[in-house]
C-alpha atoms as a PDB file:
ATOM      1  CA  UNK A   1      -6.633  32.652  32.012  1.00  0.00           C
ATOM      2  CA  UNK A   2      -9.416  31.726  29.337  1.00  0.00           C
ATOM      3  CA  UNK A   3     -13.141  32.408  30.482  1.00  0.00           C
ATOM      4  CA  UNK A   4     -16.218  31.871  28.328  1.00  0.00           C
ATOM      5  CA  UNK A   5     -17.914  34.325  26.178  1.00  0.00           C
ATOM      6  CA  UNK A   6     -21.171  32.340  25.925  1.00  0.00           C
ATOM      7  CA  UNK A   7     -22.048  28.731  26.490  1.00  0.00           C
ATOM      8  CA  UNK A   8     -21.878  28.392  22.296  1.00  0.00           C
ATOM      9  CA  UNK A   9     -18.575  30.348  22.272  1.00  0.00           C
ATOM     10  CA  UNK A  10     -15.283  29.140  22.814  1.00  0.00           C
ATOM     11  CA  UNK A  11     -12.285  30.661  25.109  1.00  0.00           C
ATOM     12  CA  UNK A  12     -11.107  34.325  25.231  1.00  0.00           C
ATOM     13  CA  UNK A  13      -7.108  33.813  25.097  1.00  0.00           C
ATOM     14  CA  UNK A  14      -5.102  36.385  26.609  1.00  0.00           C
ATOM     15  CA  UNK A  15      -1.495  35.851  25.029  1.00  0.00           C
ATOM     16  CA  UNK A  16       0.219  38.664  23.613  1.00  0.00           C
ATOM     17  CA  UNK A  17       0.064  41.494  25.448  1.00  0.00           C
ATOM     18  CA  UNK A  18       1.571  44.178  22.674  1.00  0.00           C
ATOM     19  CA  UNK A  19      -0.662  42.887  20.001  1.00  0.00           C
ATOM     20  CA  UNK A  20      -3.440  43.717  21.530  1.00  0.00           C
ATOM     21  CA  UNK A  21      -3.771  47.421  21.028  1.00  0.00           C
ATOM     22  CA  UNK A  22      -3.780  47.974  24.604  1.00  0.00           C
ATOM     23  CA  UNK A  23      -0.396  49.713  24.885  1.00  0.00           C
ATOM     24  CA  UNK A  24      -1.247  51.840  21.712  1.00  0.00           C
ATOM     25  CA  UNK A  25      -3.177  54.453  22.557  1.00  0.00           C
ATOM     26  CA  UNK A  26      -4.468  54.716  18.444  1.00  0.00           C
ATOM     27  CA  UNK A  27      -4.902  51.518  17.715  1.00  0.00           C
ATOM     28  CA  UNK A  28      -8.567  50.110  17.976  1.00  0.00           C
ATOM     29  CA  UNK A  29      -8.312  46.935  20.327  1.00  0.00           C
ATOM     30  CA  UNK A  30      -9.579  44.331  18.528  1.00  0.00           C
ATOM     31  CA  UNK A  31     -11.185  40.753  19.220  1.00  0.00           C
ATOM     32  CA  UNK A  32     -10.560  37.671  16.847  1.00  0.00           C
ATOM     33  CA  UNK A  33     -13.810  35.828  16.307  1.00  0.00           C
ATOM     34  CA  UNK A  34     -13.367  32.735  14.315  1.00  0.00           C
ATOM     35  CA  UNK A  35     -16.324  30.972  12.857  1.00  0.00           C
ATOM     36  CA  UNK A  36     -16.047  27.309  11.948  1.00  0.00           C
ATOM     37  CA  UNK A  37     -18.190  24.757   9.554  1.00  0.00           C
ATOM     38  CA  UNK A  38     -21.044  23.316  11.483  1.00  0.00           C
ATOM     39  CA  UNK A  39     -23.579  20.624  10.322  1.00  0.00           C
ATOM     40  CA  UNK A  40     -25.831  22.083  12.234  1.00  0.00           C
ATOM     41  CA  UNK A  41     -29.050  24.619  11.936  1.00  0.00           C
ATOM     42  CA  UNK A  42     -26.347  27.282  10.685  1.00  0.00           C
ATOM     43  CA  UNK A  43     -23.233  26.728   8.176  1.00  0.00           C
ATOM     44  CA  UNK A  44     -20.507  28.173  10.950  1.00  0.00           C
ATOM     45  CA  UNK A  45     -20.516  28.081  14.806  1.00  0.00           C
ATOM     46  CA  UNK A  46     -18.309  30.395  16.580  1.00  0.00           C
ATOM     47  CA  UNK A  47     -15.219  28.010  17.568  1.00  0.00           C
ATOM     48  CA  UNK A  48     -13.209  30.856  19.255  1.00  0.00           C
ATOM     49  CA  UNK A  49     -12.296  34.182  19.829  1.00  0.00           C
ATOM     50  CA  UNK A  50      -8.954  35.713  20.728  1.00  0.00           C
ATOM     51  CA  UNK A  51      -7.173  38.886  21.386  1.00  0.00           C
ATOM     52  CA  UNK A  52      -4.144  37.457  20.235  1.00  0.00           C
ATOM     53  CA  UNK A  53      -4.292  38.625  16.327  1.00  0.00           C
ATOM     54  CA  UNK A  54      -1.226  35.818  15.698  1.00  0.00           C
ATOM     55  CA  UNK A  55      -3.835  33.246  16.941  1.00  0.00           C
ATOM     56  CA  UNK A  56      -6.394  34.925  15.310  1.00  0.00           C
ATOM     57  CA  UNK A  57      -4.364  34.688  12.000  1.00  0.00           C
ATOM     58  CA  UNK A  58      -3.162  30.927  12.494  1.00  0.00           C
ATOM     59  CA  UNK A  59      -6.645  29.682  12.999  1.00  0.00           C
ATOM     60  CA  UNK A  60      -6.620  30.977   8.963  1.00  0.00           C
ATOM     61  CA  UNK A  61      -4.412  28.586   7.631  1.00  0.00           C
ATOM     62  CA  UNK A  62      -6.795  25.291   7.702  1.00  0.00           C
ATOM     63  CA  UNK A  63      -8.672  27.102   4.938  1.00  0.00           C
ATOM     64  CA  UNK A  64     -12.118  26.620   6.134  1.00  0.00           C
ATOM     65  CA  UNK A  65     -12.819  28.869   9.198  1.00  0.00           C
ATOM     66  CA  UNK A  66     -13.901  32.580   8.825  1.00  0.00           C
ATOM     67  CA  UNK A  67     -12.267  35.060  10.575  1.00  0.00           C
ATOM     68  CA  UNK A  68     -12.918  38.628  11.357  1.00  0.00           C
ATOM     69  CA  UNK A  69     -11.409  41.261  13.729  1.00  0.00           C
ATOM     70  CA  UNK A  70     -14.049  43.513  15.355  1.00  0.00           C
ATOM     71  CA  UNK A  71     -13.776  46.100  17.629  1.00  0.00           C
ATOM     72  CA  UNK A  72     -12.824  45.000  21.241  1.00  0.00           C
ATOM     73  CA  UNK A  73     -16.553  44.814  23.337  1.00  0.00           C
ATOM     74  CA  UNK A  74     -15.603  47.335  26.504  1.00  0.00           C
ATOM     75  CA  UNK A  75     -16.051  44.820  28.986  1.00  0.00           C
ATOM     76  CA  UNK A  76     -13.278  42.253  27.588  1.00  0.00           C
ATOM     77  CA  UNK A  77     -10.655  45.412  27.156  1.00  0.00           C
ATOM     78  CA  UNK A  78     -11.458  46.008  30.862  1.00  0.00           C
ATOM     79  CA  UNK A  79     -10.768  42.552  31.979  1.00  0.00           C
ATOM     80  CA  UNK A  80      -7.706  41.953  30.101  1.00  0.00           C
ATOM     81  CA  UNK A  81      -6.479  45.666  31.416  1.00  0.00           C
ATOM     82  CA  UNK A  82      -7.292  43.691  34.966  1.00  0.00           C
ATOM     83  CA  UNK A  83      -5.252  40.984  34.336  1.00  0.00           C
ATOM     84  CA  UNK A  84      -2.580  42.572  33.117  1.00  0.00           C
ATOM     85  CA  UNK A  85      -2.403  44.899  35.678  1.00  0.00           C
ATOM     86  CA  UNK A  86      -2.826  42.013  38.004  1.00  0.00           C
ATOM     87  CA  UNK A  87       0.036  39.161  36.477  1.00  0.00           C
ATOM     88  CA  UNK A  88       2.047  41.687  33.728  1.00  0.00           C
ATOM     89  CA  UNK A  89       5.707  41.276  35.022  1.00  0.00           C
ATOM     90  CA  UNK A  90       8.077  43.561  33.284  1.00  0.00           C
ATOM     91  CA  UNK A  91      11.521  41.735  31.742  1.00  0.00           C
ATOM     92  CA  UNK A  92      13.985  43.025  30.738  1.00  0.00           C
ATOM     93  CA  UNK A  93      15.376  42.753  27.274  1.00  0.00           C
ATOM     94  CA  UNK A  94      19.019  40.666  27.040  1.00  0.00           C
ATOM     95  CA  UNK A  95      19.990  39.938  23.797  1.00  0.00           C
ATOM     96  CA  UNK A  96      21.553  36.872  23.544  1.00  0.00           C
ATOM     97  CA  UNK A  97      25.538  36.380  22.181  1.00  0.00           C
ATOM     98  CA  UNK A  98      26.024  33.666  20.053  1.00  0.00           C
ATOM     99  CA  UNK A  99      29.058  32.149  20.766  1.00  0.00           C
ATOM    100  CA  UNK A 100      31.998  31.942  17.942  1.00  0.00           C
ATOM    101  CA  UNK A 101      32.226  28.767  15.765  1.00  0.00           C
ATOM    102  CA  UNK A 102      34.395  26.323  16.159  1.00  0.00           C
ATOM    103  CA  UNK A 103      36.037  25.223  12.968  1.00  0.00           C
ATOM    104  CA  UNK A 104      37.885  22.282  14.665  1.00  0.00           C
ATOM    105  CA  UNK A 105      33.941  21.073  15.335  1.00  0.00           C
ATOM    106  CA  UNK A 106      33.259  20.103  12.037  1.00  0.00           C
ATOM    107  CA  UNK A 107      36.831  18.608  10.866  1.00  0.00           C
ATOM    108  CA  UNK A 108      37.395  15.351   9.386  1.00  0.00           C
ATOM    109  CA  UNK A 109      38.820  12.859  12.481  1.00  0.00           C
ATOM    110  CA  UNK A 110      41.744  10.812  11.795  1.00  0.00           C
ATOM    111  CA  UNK A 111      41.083   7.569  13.770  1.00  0.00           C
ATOM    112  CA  UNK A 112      43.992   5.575  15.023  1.00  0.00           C
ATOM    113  CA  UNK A 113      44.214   2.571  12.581  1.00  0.00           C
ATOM    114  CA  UNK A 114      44.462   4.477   9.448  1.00  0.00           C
ATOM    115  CA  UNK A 115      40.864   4.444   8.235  1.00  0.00           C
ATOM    116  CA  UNK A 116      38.845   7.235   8.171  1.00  0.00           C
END
């Protein structure tokens, strides 16, 4: 459920719930703020910001957007503590079985005509 931080500012993601240092008592939440090139007044316009720090990471790779974790403002840790709290639904854990290989699968097929 994305909101806006400021009309200039672009959506507050709330994705991963572990990752944000909400369930760890001693870790800092954290907010992803991700500043991109602008041709305008200033060199870099906030484009995002995210407490997801995988997001926060992949907006990295294009190579020309800064990004910085800082401290989570109080107000966005209480809202995203309110959303969990309102949509978190607990799973269980199932680990999948991978099922056995069949050898026969990848065997060379004699076709009826004699050619392979």
């Amino acid at each position: 459920m994305p909101f806006t931080v400021s009309p200039s500012a672009g959506p507050v993601c709330f994705t991963v719930l572990p990752s944000t240092g909400l369930t760890a008592p001693t870790v800092s939440p954290s907010v992803w703020v991700v500043l991109s090139p602008s041709e305008g007044e200033w060199p870099y316009a906030v484009s995002a910001v995210t407490a997801d720090p995988a997001e926060g990471e992949a907006f990295t790779i294009a190579g020309v957007n800064l990004v910085e974790a800082v401290p989570m403002p109080e107000v966005f840790r209480e809202a995203i503590e309110k959303f969990i709290g309102e949509h978190h639904v607990e799973r269980e854990f199932v680990k999948r079985k991978l099922g056995r290989a069949d050898p026969e699968a990848l065997a060379r097929r004699h076709q009826e005509g004699g050619h392979e």
